[in-house]
Protein backbone atom coordinates (compact mmCIF):
# COMPACT_ATOMS: atom_id res chain seq x y z
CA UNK A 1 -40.97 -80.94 -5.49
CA UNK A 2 -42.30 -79.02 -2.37
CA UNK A 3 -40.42 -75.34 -1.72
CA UNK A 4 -38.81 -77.09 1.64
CA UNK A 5 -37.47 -79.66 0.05
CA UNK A 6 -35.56 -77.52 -2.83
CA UNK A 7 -34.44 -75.03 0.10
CA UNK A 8 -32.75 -78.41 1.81
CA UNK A 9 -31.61 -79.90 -1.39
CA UNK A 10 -29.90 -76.52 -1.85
CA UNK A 11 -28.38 -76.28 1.74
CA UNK A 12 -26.92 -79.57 0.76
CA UNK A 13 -25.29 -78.48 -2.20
CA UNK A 14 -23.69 -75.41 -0.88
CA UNK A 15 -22.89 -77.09 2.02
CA UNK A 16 -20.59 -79.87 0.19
CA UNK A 17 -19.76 -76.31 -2.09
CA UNK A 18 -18.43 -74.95 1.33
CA UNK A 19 -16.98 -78.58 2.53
CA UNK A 20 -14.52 -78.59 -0.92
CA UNK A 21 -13.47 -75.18 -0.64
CA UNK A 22 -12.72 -75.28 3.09
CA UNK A 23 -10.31 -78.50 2.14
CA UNK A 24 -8.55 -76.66 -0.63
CA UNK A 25 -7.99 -73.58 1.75
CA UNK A 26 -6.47 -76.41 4.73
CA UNK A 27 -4.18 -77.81 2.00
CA UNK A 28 -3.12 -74.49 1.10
CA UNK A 29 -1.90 -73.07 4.64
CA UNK A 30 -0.86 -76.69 6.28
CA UNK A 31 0.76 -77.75 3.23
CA UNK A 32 2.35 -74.54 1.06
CA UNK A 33 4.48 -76.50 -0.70
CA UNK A 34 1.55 -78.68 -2.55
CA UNK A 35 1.22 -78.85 -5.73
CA UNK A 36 -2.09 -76.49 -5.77
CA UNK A 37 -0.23 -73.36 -4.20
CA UNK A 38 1.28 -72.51 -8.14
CA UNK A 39 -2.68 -73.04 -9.18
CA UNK A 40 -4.36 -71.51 -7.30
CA UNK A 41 -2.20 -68.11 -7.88
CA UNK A 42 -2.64 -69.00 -11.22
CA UNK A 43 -6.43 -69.11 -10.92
CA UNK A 44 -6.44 -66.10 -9.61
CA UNK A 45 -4.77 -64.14 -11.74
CA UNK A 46 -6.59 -65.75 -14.40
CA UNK A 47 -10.36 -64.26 -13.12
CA UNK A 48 -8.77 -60.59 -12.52
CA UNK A 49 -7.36 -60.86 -15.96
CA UNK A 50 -9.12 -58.58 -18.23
CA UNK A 51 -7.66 -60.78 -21.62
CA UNK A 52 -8.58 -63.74 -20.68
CA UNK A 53 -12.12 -62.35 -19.42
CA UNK A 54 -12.17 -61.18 -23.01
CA UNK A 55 -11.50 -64.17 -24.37
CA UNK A 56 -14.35 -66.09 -22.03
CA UNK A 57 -16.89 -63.65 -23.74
CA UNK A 58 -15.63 -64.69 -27.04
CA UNK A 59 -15.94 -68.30 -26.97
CA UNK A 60 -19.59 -67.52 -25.03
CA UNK A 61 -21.11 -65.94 -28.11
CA UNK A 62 -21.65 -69.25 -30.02
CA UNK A 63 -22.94 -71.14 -26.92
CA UNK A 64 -25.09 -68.64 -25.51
CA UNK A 65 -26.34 -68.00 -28.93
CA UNK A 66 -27.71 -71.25 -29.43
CA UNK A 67 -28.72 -71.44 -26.17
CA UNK A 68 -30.78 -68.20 -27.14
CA UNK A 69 -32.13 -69.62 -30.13
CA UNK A 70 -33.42 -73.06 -28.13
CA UNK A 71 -35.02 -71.14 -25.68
CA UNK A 72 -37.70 -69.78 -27.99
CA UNK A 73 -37.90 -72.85 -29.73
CA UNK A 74 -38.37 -75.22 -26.71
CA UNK A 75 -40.60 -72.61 -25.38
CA UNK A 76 -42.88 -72.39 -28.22
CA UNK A 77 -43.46 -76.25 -28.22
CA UNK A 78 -40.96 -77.31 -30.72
CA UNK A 79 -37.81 -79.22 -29.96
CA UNK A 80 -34.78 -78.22 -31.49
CA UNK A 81 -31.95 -80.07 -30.54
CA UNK A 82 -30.00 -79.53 -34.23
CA UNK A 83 -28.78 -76.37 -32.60
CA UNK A 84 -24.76 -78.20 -33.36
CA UNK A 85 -25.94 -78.19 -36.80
CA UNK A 86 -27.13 -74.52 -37.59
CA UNK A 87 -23.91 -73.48 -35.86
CA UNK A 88 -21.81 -75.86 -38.24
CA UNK A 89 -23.99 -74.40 -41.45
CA UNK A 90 -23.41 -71.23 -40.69
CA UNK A 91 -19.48 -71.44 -39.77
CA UNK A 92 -18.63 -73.04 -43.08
CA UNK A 93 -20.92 -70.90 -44.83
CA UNK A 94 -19.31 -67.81 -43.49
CA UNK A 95 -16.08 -68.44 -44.58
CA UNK A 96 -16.91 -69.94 -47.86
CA UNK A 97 -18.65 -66.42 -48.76
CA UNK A 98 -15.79 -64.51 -47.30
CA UNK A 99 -13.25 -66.85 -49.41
CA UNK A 100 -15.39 -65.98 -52.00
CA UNK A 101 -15.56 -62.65 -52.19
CA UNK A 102 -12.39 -61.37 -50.81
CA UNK A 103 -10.46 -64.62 -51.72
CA UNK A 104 -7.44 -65.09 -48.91
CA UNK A 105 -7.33 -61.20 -47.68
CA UNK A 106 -11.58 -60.76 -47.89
CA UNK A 107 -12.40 -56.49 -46.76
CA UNK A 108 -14.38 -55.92 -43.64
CA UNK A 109 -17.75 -55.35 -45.75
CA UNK A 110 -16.71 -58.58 -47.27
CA UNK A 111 -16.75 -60.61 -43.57
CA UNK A 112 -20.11 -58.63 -43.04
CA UNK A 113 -21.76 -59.45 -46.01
CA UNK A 114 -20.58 -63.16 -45.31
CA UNK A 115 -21.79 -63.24 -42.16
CA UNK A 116 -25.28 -62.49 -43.08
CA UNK A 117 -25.71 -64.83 -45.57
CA UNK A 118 -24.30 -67.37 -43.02
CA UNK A 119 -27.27 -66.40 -40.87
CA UNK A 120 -29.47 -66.85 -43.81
CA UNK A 121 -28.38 -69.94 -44.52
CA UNK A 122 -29.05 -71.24 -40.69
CA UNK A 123 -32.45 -69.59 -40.96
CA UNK A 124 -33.03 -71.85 -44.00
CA UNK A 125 -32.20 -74.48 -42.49
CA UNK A 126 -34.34 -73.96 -39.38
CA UNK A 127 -37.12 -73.55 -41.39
CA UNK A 128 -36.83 -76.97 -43.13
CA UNK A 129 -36.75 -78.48 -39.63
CA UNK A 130 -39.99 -76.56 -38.84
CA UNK A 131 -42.02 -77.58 -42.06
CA UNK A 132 -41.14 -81.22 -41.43
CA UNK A 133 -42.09 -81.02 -37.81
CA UNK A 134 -45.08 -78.22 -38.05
CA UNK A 135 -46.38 -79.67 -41.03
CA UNK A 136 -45.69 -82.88 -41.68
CA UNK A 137 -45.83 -83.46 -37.76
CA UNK A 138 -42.49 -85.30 -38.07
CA UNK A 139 -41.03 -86.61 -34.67
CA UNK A 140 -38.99 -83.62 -33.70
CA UNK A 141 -35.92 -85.21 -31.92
CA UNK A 142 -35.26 -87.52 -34.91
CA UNK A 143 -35.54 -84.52 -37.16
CA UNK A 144 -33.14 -82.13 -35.13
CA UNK A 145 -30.97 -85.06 -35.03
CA UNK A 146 -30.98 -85.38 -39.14
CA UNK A 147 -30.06 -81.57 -39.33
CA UNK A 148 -27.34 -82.55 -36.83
CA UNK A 149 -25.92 -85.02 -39.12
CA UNK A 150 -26.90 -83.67 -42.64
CA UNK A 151 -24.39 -80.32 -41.23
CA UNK A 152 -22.01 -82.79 -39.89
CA UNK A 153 -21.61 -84.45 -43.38
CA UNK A 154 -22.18 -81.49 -45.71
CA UNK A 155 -19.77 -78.70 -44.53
CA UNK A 156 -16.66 -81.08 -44.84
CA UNK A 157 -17.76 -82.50 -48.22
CA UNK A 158 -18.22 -79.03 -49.56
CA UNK A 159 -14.94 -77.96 -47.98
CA UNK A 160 -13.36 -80.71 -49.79
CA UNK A 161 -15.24 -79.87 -53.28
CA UNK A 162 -13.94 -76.09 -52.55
CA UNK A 163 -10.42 -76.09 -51.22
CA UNK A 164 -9.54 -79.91 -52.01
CA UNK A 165 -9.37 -80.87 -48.16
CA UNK A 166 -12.04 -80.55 -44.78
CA UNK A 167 -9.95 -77.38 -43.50
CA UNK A 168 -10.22 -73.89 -44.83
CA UNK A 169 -7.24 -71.49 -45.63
CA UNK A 170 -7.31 -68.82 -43.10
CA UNK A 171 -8.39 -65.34 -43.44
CA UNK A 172 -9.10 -62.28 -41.90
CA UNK A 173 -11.41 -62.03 -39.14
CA UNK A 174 -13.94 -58.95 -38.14
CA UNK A 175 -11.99 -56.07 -36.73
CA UNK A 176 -12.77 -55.29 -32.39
CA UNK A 177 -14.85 -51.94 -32.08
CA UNK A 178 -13.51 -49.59 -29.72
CA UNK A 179 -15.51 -47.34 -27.85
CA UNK A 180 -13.42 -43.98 -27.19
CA UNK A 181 -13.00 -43.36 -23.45
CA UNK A 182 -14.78 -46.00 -21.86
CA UNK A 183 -12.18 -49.02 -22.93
CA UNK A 184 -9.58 -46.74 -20.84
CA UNK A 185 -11.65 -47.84 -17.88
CA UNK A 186 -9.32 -50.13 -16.03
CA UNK A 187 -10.51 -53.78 -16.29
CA UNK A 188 -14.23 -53.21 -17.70
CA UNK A 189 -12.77 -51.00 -20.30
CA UNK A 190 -10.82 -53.74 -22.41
CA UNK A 191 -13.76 -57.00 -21.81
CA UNK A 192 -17.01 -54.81 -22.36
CA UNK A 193 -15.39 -51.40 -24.64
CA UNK A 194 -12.65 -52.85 -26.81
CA UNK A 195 -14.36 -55.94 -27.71
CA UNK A 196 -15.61 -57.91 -31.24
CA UNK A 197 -18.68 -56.94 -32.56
CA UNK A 198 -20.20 -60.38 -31.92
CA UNK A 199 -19.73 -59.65 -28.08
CA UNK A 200 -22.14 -56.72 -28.09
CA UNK A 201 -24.49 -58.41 -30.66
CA UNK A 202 -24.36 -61.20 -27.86
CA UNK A 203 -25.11 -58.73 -24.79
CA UNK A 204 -28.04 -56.79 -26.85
CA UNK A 205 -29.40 -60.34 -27.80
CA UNK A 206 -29.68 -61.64 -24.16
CA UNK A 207 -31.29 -58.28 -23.04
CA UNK A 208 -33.82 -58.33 -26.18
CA UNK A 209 -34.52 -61.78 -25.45
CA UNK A 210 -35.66 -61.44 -22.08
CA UNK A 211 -37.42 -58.38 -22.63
CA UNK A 212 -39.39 -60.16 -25.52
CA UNK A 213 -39.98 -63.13 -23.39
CA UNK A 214 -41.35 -61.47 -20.07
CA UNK A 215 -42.44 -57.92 -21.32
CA UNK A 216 -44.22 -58.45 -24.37
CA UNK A 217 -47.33 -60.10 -26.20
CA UNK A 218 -45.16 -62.18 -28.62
CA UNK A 219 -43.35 -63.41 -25.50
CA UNK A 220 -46.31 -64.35 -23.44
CA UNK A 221 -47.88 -66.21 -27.01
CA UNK A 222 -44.54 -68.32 -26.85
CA UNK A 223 -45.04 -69.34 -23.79
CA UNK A 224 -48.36 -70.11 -24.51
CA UNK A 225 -47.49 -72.20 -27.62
CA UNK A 226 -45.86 -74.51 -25.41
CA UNK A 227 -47.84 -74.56 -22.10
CA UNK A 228 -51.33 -74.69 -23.34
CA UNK A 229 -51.72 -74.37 -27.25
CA UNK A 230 -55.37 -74.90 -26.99
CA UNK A 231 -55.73 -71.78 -24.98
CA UNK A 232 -53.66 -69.20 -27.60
CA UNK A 233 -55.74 -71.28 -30.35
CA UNK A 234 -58.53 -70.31 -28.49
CA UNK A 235 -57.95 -66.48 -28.36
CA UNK A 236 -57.60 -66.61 -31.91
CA UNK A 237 -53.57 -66.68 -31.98
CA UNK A 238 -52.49 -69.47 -34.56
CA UNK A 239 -50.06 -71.78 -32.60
CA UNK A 240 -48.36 -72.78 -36.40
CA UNK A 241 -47.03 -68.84 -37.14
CA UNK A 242 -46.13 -68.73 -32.88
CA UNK A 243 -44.22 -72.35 -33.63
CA UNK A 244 -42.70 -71.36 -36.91
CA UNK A 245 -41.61 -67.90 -35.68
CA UNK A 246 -39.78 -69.89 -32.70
CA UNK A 247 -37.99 -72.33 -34.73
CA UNK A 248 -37.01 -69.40 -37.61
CA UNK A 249 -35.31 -67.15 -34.36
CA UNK A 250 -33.67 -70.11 -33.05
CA UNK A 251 -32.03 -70.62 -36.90
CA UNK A 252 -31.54 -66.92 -36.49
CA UNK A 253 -29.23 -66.94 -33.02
CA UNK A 254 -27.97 -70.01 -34.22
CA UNK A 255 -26.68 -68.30 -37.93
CA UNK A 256 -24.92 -65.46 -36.14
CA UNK A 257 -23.44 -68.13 -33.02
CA UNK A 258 -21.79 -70.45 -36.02
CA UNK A 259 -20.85 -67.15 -38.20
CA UNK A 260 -19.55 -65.02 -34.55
CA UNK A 261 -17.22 -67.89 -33.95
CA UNK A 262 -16.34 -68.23 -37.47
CA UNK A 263 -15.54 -64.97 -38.78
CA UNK A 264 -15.27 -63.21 -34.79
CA UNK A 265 -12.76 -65.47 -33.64
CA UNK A 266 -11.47 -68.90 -35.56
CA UNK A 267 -11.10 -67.29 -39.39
CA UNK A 268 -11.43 -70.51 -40.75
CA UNK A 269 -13.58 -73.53 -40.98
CA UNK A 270 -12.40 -76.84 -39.48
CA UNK A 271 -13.92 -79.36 -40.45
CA UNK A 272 -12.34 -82.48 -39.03
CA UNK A 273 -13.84 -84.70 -36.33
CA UNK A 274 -17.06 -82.81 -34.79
CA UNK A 275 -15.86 -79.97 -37.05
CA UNK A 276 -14.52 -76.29 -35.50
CA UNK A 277 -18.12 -76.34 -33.68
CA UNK A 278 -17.26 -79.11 -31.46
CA UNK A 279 -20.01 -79.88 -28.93
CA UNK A 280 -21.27 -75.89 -28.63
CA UNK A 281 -24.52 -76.65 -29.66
CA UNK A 282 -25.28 -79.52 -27.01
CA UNK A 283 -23.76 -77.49 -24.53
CA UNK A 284 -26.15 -74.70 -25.55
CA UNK A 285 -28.87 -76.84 -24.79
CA UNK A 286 -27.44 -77.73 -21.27
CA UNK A 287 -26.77 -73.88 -20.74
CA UNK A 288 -30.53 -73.33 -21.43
CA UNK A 289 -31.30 -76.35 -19.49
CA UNK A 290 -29.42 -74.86 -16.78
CA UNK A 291 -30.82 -71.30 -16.92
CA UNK A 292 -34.40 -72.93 -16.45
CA UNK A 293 -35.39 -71.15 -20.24
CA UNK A 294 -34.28 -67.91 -18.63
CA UNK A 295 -31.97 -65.95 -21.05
CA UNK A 296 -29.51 -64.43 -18.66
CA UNK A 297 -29.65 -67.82 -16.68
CA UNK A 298 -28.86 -69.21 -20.11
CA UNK A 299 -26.28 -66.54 -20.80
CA UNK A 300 -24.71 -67.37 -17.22
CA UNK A 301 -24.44 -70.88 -17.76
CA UNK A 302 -22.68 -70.52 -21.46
CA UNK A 303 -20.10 -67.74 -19.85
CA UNK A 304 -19.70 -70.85 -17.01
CA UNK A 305 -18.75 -73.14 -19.60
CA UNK A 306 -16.92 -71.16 -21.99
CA UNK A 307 -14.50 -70.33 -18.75
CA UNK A 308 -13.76 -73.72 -18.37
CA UNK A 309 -12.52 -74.16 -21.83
CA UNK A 310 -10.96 -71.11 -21.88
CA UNK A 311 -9.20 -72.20 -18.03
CA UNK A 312 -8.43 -75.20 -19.61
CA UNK A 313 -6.25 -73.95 -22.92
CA UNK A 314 -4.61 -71.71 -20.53
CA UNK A 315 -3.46 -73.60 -18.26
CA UNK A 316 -1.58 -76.43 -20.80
CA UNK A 317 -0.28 -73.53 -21.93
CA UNK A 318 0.92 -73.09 -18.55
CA UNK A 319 2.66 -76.61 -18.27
CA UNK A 320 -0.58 -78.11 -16.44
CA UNK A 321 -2.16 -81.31 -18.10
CA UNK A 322 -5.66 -81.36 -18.11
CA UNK A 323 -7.35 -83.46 -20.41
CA UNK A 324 -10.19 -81.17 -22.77
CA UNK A 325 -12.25 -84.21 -22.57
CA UNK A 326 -12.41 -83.83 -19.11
CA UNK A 327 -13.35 -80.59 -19.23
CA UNK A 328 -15.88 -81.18 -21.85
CA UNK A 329 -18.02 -83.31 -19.75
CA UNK A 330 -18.41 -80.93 -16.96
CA UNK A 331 -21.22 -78.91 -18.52
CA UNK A 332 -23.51 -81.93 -18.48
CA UNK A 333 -22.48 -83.21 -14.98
CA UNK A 334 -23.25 -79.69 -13.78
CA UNK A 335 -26.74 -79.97 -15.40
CA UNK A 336 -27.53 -83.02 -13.41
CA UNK A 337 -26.05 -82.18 -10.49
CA UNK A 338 -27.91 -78.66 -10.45
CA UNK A 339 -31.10 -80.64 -11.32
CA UNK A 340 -30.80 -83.53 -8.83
CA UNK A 341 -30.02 -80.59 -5.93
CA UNK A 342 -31.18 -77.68 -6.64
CA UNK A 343 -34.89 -78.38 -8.51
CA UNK A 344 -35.98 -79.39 -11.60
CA UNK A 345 -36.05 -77.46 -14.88
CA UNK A 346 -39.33 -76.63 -15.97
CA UNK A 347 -39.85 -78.00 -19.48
CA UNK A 348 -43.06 -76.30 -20.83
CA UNK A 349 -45.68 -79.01 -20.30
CA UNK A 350 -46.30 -79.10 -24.66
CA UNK A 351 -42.75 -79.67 -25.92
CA UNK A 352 -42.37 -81.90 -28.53
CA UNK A 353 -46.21 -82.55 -28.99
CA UNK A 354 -47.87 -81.65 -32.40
CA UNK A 355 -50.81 -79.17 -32.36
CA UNK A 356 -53.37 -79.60 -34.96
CA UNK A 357 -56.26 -76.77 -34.78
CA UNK A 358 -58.40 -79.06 -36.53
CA UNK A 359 -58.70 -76.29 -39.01
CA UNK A 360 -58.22 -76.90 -42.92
């Protein structure tokens, strides 16, 4: 697609951006009494609402996690799309540690320790996936898919062999950390300063990430692993520890996603339906789809989508009906809309493909 024709493609877009907004402002002054006047005030109070900022930046850590965690997967050549599953392992593994240990009221150090053998557990997992595709050159969409399904299957069954049904008691959840001074500052103060512990662990990761990808050697071999293998083989770099070491950090981001929303926010594993997870590793994917494989692209996108949800739960609160399953599609509309007008995502040209040095 020629530079010209994504600059037009993108005129269009903001153009019919421009066309919807101008109609909504029309209705608004012509016709006060419609039914989008109470809405719209309630929209924007909403955005200048430092709680329910907050709680956008809460239900953004798993997403943008996995999103995180794909990135360096995709990018290194290997195709993770059990993302949903990590997230699930490590949720129900999380509590089921914390139950554990603390029983019904578990201690802070409890939750923490919990939490990090959730992320083990994800890493574990993630590095089954990467033997069976590295090594055994296994087709890597059926295999994410298995991991997918295995999670799906597993957490509830254990659930059921620990507390006799798919849902968890509740417990205690990891306390906010409050930064002295700074969360007096008005609005920033109580979203970025008073905030769980998974939010900054979220901002540090999308800062590390890009840093890693763009400013160091690791980052460019990544890139290499899934552009041109032949060429890092070449310089002597072995594609299988670049591969391995992308799958393993995408297990990583995807361990503390599942445990953040777990032990950060839910305190308690659902496992009914889809489970407490619910769709947030696809829409990872989409968010890192939509980001182009950039991290804070990535990290955009998720804190896009997590809005909606949170807009959503807010407003039925509120008395409006909006169906979640409507809102639940828009992430993947947006990704083809954004692709169809705006340009196309650059997939690294050796995703999915198995690299064999030819080496014993």
């Amino acid at each position: 697609m020629s530079y010209a024709d994504t600059s037009r493609k993108r005129r269009w877009l903001l153009g019919a951006v421009g066309l919807v907004v101008a109609a909504l402002i029309a209705i608004e002054v012509l016709f006060p009494a419609n039914p989008f006047t109470g809405l719209a005030v309630v929209l924007l109070t909403l955005v200048t609402d430092p709680n329910y900022v907050g709680s956008v930046l809460r239900l953004t850590v798993p997403i943008a996690f996995a999103a995180l965690g794909g990135i360096f997967a995709e990018k290194s050549g290997v195709i993770n799309i059990g993302l949903e599953g990590l997230l699930i392992i490590s949720a129900f593994t999380s509590i089921a540690v914390a139950a554990t240990l603390g029983g019904g009221t578990p201690s802070q150090f409890d939750l923490w320790v919990a939490f990090g053998v959730a992320v083990l557990a994800s890493v574990l997992f993630a590095l089954l996936f990467a033997v069976v595709c590295i090594e055994y050159k296994a087709d890597q969409i059926i295999a994410g898919l298995a991991v997918w399904l295995i999670a799906l299957g597993l957490a509830p069954f254990a659930s059921k062999v620990i507390w006799g049904q798919v849902n968890s008691p509740p417990i205690a959840t990891l306390n906010d950390w409050t930064v002295p001074v700074l969360s007096e500052i008005p609005f920033f103060g109580p979203v970025l300063f008073d905030a769980n512990p998974t939010v900054y662990m979220l901002l540090v990761a999308v800062a590390a990430s890009w840093y890693t990808l763009n400013r160091t050697a690791f980052g460019r071999w990544i890139e290499a692993s899934g552009e041109n293998p032949k060429a890092l083989d070449t310089v002597g770099v072995d594609v299988r520890k670049v591969r391995y070491a992308g799958v393993l950090l995408s297990g990583l981001f995807s361990g503390i996603g599942g445990a953040g929303l777990a032990l950060g926010r839910v305190g308690q594993f659902i496992g009914g339906g889809t489970t407490m997870i619910n769709g947030r590793g696809w829409i990872g994917i989409t968010a890192y789809l939509f980001g182009n494989y950039n991290p804070l692209g990535a990290f955009g996108a998720s804190f896009l989508f997590a809005s909606l949800d949170a807009l959503q739960i807010r407003l039925q609160q509120l008395g409006y009906s909006i169906p979640s399953e409507l809102i639940g599609i828009i992430p993947y509309v947006t990704v083809v809309v954004v692709l169809a007008f705006v340009g196309r995502t650059q997939i690294p040209d050796a995703a999915g493909e198995h690299y064999d040095s030819g080496e014993d």
